[in-house]
N, C-alpha and C. Protein backbone atom coordinates (compact mmCIF):
# COMPACT_ATOMS: atom_id res chain seq x y z
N UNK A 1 -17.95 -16.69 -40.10
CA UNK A 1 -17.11 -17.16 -39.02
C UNK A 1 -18.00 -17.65 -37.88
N UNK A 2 -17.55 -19.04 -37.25
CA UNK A 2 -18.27 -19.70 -36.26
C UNK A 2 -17.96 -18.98 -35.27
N UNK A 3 -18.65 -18.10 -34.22
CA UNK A 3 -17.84 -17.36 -33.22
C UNK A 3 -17.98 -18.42 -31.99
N UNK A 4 -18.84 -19.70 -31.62
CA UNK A 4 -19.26 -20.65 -30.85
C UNK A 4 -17.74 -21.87 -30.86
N UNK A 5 -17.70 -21.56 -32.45
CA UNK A 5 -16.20 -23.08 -32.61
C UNK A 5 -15.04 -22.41 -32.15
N UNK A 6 -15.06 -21.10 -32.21
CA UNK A 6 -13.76 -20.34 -31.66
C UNK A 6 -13.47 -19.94 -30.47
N UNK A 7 -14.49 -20.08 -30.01
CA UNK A 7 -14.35 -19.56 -28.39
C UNK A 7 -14.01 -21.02 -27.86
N UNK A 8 -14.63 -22.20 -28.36
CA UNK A 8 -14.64 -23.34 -27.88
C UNK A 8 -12.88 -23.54 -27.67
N UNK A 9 -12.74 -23.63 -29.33
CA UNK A 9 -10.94 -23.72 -29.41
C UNK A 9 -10.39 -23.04 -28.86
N UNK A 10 -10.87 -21.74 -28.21
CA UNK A 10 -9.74 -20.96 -27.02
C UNK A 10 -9.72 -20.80 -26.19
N UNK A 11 -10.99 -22.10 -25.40
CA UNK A 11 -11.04 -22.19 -24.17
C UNK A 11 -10.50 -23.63 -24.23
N UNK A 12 -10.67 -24.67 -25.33
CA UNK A 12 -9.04 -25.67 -25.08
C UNK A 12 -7.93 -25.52 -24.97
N UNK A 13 -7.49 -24.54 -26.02
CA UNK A 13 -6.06 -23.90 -25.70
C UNK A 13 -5.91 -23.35 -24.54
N UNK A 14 -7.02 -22.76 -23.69
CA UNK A 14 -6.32 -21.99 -22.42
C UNK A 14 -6.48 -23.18 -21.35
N UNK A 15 -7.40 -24.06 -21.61
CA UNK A 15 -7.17 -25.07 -20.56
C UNK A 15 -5.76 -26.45 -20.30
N UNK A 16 -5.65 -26.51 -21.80
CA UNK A 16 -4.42 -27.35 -22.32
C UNK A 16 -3.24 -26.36 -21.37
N UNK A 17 -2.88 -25.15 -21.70
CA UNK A 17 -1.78 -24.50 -21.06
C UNK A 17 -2.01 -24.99 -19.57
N UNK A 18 -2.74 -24.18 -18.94
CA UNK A 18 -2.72 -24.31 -17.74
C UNK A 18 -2.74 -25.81 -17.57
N UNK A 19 -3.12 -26.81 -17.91
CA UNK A 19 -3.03 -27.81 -17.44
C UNK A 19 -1.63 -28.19 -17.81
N UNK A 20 -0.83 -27.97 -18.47
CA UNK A 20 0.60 -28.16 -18.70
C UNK A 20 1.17 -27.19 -17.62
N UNK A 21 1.03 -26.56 -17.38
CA UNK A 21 1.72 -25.22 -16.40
C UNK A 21 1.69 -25.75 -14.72
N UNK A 22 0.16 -26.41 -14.74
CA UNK A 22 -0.18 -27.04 -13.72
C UNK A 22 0.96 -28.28 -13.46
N UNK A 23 1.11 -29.10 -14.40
CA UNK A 23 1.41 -30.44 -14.69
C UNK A 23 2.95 -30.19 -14.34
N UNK A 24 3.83 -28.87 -14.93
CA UNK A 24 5.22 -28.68 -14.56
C UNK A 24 5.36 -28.40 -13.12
N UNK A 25 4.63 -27.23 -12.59
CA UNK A 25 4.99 -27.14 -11.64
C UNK A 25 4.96 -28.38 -9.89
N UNK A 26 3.87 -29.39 -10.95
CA UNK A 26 3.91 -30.69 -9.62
C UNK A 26 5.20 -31.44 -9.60
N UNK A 27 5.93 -31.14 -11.21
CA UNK A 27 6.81 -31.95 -11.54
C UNK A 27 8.53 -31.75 -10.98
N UNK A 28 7.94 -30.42 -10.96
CA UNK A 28 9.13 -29.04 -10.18
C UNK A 28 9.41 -30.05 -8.84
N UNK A 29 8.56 -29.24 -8.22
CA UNK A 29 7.96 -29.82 -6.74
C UNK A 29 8.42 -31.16 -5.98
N UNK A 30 7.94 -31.94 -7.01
CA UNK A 30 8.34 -33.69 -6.79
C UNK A 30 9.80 -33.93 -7.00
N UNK A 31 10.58 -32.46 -8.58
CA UNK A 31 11.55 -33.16 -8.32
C UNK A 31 12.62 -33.13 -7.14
N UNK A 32 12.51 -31.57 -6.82
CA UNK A 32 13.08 -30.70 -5.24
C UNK A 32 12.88 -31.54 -4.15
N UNK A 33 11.24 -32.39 -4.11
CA UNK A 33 11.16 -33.11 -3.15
C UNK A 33 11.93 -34.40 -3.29
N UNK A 34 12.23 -34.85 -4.13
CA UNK A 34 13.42 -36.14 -4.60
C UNK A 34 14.62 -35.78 -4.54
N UNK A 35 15.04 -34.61 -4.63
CA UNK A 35 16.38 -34.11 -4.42
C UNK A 35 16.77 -34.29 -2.73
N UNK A 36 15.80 -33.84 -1.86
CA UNK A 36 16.14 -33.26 -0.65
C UNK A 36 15.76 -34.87 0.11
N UNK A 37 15.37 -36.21 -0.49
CA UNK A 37 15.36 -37.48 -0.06
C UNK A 37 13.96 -37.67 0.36
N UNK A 38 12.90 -36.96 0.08
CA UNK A 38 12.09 -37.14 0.44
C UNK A 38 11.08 -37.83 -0.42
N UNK A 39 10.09 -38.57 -0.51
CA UNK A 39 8.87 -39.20 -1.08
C UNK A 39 7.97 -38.29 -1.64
N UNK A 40 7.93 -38.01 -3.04
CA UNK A 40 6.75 -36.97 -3.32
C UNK A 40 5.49 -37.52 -2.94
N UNK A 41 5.04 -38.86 -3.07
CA UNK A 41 3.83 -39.49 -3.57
C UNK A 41 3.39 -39.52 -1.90
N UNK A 42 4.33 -39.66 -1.05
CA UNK A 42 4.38 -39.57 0.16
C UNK A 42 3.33 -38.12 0.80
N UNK A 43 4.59 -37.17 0.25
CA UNK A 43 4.56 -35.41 1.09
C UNK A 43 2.92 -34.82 0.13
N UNK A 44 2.21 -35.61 -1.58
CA UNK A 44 1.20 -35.40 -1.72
C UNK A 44 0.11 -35.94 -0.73
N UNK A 45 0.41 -37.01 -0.48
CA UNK A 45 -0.78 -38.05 0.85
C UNK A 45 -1.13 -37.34 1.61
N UNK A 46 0.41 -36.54 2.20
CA UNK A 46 0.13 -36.13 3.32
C UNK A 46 -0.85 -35.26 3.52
N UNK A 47 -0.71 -34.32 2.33
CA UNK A 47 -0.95 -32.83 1.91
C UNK A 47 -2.20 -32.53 1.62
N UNK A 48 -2.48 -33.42 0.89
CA UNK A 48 -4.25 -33.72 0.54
C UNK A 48 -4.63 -33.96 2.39
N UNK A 49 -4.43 -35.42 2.74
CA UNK A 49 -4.88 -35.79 4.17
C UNK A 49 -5.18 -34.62 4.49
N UNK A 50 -4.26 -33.81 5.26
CA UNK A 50 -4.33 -33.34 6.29
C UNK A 50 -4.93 -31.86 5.72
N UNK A 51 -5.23 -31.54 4.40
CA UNK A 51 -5.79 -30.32 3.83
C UNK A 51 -7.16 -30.32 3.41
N UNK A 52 -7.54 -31.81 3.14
CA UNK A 52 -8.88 -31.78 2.56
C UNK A 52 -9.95 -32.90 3.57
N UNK A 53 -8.83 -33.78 4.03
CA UNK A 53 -9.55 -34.98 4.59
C UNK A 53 -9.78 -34.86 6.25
N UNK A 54 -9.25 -33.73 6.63
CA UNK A 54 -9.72 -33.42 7.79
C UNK A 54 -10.24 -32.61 8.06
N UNK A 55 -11.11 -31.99 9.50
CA UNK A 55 -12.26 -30.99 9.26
C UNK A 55 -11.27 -29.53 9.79
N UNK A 56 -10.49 -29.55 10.39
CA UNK A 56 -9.67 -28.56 10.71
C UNK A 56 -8.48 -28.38 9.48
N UNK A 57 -8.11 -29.44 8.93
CA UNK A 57 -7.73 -28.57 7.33
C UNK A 57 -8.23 -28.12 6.57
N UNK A 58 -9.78 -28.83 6.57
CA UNK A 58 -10.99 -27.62 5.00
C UNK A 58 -11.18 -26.32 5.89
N UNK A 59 -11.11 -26.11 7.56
CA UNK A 59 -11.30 -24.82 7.73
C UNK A 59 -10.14 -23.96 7.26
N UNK A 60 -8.87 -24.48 7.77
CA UNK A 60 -7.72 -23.85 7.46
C UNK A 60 -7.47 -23.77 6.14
N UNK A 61 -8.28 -24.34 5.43
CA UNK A 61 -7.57 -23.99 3.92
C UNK A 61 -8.84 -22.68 3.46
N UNK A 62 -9.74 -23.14 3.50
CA UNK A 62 -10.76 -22.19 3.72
C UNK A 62 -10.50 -20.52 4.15
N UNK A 63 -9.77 -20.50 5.36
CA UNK A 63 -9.50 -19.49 5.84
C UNK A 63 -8.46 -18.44 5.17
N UNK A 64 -7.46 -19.69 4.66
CA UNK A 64 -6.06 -19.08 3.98
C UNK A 64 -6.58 -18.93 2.37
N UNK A 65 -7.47 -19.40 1.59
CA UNK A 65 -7.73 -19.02 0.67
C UNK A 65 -8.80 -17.89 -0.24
N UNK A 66 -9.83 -17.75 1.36
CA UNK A 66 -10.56 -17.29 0.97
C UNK A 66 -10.20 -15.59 0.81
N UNK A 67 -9.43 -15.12 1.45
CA UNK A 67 -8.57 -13.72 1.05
C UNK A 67 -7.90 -13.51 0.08
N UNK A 68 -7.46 -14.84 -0.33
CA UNK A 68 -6.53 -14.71 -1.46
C UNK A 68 -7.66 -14.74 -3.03
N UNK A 69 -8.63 -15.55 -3.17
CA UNK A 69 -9.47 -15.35 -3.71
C UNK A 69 -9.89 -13.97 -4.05
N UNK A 70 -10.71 -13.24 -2.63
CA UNK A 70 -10.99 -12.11 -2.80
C UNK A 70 -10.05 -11.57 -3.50
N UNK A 71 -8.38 -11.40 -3.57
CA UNK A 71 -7.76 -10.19 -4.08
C UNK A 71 -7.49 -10.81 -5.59
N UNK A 72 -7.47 -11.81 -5.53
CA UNK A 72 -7.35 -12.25 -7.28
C UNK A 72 -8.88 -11.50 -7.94
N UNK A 73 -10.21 -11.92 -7.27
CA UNK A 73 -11.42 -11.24 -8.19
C UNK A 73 -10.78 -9.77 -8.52
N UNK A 74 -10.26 -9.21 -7.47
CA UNK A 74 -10.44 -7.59 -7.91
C UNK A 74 -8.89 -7.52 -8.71
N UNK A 75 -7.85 -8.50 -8.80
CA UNK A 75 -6.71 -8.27 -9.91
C UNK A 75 -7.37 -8.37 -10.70
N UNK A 76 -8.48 -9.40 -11.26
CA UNK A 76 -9.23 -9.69 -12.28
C UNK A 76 -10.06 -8.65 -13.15
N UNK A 77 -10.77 -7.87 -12.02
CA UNK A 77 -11.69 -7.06 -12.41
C UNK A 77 -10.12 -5.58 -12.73
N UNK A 78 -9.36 -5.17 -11.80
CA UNK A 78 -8.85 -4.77 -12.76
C UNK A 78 -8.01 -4.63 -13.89
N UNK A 79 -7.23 -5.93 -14.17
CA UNK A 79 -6.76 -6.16 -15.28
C UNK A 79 -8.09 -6.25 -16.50
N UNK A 80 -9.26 -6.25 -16.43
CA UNK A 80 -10.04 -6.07 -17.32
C UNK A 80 -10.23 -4.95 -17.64
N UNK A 81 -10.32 -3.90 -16.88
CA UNK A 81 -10.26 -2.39 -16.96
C UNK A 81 -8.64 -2.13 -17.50
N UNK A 82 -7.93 -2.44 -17.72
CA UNK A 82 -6.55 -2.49 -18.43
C UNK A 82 -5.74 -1.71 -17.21
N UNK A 83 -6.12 -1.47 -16.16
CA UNK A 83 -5.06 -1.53 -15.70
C UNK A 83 -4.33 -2.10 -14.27
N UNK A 84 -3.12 -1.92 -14.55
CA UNK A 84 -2.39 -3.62 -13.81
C UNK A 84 -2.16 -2.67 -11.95
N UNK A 85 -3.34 -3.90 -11.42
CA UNK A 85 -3.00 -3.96 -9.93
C UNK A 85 -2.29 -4.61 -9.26
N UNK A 86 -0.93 -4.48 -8.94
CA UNK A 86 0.29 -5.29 -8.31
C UNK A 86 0.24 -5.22 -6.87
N UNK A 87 -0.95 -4.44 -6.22
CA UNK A 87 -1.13 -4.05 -4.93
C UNK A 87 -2.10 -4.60 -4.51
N UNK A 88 -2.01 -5.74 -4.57
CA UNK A 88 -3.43 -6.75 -3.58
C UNK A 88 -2.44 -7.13 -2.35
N UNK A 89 -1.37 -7.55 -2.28
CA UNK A 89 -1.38 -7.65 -0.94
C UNK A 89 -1.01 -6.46 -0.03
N UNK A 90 -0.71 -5.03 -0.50
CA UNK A 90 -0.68 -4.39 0.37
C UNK A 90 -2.40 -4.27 0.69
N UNK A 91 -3.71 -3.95 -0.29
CA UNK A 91 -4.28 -3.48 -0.26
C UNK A 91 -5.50 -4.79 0.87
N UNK A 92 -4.72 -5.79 0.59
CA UNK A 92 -5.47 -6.96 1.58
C UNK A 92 -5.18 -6.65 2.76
N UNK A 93 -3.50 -6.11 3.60
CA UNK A 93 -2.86 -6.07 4.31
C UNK A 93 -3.50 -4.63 5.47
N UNK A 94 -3.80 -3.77 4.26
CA UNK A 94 -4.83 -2.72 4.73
C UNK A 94 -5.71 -2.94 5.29
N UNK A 95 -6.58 -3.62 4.84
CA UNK A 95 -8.04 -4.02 4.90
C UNK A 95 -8.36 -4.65 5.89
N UNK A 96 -7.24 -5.35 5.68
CA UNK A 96 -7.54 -6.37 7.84
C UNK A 96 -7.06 -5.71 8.57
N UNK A 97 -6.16 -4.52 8.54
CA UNK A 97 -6.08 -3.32 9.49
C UNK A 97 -6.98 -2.36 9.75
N UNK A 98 -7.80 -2.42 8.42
CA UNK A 98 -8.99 -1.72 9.15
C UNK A 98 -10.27 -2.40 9.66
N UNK A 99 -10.39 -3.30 9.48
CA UNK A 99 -11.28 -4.43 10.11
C UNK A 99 -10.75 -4.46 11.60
N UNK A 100 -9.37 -4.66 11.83
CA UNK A 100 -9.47 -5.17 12.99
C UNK A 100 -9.94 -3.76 13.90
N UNK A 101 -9.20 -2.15 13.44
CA UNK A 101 -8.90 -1.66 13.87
C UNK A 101 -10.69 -0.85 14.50
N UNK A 102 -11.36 -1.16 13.08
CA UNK A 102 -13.02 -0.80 13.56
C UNK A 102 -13.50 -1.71 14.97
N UNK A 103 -12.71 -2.94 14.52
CA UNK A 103 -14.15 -3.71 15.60
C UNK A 103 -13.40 -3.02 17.31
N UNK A 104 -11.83 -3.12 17.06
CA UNK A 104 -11.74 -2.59 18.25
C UNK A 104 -12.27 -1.35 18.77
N UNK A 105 -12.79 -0.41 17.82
CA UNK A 105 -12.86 0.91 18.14
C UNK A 105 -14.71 0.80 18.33
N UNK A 106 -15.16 -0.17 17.85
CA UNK A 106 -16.01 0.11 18.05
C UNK A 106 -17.23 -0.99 19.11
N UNK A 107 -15.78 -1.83 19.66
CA UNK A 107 -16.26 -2.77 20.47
C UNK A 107 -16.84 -3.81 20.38
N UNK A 108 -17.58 -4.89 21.03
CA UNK A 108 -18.09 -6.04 20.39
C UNK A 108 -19.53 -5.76 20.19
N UNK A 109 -19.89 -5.79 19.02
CA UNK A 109 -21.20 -5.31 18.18
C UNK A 109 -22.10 -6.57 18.08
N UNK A 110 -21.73 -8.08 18.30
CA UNK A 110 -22.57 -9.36 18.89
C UNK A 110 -22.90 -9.39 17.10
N UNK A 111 -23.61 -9.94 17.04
CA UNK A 111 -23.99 -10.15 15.41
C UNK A 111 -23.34 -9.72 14.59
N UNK A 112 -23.56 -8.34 14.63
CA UNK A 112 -23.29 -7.41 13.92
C UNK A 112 -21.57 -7.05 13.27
N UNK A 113 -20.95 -8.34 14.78
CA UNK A 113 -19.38 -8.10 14.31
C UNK A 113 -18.82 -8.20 12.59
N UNK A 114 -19.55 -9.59 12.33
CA UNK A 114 -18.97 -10.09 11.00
C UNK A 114 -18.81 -9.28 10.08
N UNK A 115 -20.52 -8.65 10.11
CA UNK A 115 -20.53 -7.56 8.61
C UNK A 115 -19.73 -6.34 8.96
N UNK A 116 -19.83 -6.03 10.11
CA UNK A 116 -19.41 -4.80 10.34
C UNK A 116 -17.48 -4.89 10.03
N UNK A 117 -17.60 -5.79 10.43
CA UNK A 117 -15.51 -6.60 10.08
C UNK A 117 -15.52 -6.70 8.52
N UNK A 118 -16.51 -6.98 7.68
CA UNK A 118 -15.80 -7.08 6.42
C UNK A 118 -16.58 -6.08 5.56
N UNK A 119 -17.03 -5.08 5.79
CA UNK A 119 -17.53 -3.33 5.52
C UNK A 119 -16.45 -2.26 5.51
N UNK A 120 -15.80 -2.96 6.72
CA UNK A 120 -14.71 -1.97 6.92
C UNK A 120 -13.37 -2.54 6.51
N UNK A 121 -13.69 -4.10 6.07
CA UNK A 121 -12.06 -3.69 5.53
C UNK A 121 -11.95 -3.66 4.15
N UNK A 122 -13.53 -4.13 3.32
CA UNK A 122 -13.39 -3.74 2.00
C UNK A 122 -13.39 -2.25 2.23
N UNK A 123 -14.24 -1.67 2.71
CA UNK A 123 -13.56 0.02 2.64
C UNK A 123 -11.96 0.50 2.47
N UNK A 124 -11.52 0.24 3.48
CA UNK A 124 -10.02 0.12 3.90
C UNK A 124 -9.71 -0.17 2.39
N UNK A 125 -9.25 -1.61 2.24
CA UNK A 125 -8.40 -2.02 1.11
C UNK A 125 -8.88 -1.40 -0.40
N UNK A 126 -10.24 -0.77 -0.29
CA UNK A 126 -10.93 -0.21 -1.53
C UNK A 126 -10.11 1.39 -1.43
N UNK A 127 -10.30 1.86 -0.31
CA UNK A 127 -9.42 3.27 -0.52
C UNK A 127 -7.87 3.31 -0.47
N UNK A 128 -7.49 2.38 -0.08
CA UNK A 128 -5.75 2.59 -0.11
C UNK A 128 -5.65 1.82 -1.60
N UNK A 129 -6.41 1.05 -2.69
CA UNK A 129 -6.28 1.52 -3.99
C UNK A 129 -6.80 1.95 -4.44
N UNK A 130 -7.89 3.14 -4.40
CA UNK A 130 -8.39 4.02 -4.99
C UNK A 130 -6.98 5.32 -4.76
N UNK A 131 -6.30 5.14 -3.55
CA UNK A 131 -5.01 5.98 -3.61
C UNK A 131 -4.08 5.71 -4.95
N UNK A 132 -4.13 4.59 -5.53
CA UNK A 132 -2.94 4.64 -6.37
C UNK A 132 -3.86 4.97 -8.29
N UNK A 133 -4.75 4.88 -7.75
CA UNK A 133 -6.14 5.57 -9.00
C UNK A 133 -6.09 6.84 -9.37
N UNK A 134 -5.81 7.87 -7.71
CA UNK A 134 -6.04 8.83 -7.96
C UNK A 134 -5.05 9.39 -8.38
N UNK A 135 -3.43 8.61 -8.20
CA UNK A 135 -1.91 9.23 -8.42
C UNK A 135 -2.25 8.90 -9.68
N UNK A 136 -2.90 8.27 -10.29
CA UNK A 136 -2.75 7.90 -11.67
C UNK A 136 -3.12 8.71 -12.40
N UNK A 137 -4.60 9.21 -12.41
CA UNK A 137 -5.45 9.92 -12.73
C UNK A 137 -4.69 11.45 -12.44
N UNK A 138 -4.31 11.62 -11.15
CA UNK A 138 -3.82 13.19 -11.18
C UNK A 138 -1.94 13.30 -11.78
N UNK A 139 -1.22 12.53 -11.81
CA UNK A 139 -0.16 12.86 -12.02
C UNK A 139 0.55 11.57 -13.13
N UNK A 140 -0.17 11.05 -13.52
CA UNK A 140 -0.24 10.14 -14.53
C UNK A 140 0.99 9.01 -14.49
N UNK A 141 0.79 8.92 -12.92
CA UNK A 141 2.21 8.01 -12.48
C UNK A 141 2.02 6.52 -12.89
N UNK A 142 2.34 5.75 -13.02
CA UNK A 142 2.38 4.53 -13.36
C UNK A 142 2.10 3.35 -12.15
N UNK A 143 0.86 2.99 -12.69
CA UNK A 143 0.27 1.80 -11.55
C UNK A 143 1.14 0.84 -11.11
N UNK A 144 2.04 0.33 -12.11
CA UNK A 144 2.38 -1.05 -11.39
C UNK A 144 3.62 -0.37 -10.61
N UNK A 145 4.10 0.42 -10.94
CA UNK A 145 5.42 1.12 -9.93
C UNK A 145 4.89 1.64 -8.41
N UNK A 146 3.33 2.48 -8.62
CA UNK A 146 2.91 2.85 -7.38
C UNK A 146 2.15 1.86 -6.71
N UNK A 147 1.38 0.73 -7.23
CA UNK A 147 0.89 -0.18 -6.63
C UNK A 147 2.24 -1.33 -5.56
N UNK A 148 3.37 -1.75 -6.16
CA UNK A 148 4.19 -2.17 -5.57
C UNK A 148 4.76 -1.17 -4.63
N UNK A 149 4.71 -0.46 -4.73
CA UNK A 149 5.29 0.83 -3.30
C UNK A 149 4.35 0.85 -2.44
N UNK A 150 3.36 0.78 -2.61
CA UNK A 150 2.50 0.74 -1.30
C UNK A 150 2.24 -0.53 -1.36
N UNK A 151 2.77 -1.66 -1.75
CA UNK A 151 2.62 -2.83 -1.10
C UNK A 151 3.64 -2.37 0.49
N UNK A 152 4.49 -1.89 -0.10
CA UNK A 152 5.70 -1.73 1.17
C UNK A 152 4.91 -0.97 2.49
N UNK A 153 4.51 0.38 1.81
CA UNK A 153 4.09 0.80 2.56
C UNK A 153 3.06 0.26 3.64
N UNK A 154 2.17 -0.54 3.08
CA UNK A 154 1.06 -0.91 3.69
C UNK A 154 1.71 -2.09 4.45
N UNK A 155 2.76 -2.53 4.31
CA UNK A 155 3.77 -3.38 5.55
C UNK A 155 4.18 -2.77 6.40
N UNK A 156 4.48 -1.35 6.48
CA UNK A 156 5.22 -0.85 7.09
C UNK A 156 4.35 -0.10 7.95
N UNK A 157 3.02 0.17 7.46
CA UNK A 157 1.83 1.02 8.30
C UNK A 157 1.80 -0.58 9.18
N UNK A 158 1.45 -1.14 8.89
CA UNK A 158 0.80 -2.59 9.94
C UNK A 158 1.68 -2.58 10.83
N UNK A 159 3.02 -2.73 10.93
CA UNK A 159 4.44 -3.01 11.63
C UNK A 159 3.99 -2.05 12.69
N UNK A 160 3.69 -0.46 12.32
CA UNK A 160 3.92 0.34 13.17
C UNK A 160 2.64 0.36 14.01
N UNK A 161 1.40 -0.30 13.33
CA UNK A 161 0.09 -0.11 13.62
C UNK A 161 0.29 -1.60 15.06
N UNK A 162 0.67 -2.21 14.86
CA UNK A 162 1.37 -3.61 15.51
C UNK A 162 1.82 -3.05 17.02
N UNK A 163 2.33 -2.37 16.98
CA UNK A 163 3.79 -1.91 17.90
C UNK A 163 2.88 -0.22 18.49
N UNK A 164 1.79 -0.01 17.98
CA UNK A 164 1.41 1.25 18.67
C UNK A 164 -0.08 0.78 18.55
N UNK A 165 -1.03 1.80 17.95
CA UNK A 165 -2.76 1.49 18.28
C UNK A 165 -3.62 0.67 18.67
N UNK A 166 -3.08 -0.72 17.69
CA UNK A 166 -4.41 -2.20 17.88
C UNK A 166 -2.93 -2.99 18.78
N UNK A 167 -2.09 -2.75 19.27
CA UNK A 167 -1.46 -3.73 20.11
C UNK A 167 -1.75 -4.40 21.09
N UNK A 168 -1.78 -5.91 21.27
CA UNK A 168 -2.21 -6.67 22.49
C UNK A 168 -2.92 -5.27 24.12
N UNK A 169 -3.61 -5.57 24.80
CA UNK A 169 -3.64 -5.08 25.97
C UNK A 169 -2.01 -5.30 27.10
N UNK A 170 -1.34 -6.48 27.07
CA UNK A 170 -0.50 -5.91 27.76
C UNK A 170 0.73 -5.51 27.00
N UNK A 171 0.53 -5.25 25.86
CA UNK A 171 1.74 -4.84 24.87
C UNK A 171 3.16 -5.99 25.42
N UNK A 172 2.99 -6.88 24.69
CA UNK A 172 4.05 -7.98 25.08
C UNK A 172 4.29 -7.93 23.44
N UNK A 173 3.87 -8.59 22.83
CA UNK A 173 3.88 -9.11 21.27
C UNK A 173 3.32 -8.15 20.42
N UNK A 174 3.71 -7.80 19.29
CA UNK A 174 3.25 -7.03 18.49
C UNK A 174 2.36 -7.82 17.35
N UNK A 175 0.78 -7.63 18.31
CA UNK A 175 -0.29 -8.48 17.41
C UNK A 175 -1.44 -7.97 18.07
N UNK A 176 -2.55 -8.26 17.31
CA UNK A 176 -3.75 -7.28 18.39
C UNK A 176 -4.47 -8.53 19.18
N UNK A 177 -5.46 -7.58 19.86
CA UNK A 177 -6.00 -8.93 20.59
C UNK A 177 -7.09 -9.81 19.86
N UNK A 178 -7.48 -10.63 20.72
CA UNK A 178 -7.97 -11.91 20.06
C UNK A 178 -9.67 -11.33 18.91
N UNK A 179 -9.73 -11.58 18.13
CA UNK A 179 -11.02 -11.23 17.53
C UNK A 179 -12.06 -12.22 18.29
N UNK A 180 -13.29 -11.63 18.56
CA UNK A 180 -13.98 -12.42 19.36
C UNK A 180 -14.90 -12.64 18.42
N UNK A 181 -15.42 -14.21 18.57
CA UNK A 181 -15.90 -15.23 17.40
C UNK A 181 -17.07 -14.81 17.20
């Protein structure tokens, strides 16, 4: 058995799908956008323009993807370990709560902010799912049921974390203050 011709053929087959999967969902898209009177070929121009072709959309896309990235590697890494993590966005949602909540506590650190901001919120988001590891491991509860519950939860810690600890200085809005660059 060629194990080189087979991997080949099942990395066409997995690219063929996704590129069909890809291919429906633009088709979705365009048609919703033709329904509602609008120009797909148009609302793509735009979309690219103003996402790739300008320097404040590669930051903004940059910004909005690069978290989302991070939590897909670690769905990745653990769906390879077999078991299913449904809690990346609580466990993302964590993580920038504890990022923000270090730098405030521990003031502006000048250099040192960046690493020290993303130390503490992979910590953070690493222990609020090592919480649903350990329900697993001690009471043999089922990941994807406890990982989606503390998605909630970890909405509902921020809400309150919002509205009490990291809240603005004059507590007007429930948001913390500005991260300094």
């Amino acid at each position: 058995m060629d194990f080189g011709r087979l991997n080949l053929r099942r990395g066409v087959e997995r690219g063929s799908t996704a590129t069909i999967a890809v291919s429906c969902a633009l088709a979705l898209c365009a048609a919703f956008l033709a329904l509602a009177g609008h120009d797909p070929l148009r609302a793509a121009g735009v979309l690219l323009e103003n996402a790739i072709f300008r320097r404040d959309g590669i930051y903004e896309s940059l910004t909005r993807a690069g978290p989302l990235a991070i939590a897909g590697l670690g769905i990745v890494v653990a769906f390879r370990a077999n078991a299913y993590n449904i809690g990346a966005d609580g466990q993302l949602t964590i993580g920038a709560l504890a990022g923000v909540a270090a730098l405030q506590l521990a003031g502006n650190l000048g250099l040192a902010s960046g690493p020290w901001l993303l130390l503490m919120s992979a910590l953070g988001g690493a222990l609020f799912g090592a919480f649903a590891g350990w329900l697993r491991a001690r009471f043999d509860a089922n990941e994807i049921i406890v990982t989606i519950m503390l998605n909630y939860i970890a909405q509902q810690f921020l809400a309150w974390a919002l509205r009490g600890p990291v809240q603005e200085a004059p507590r007007i809005f429930p948001r913390s203050d500005n991260i300094v660059e």
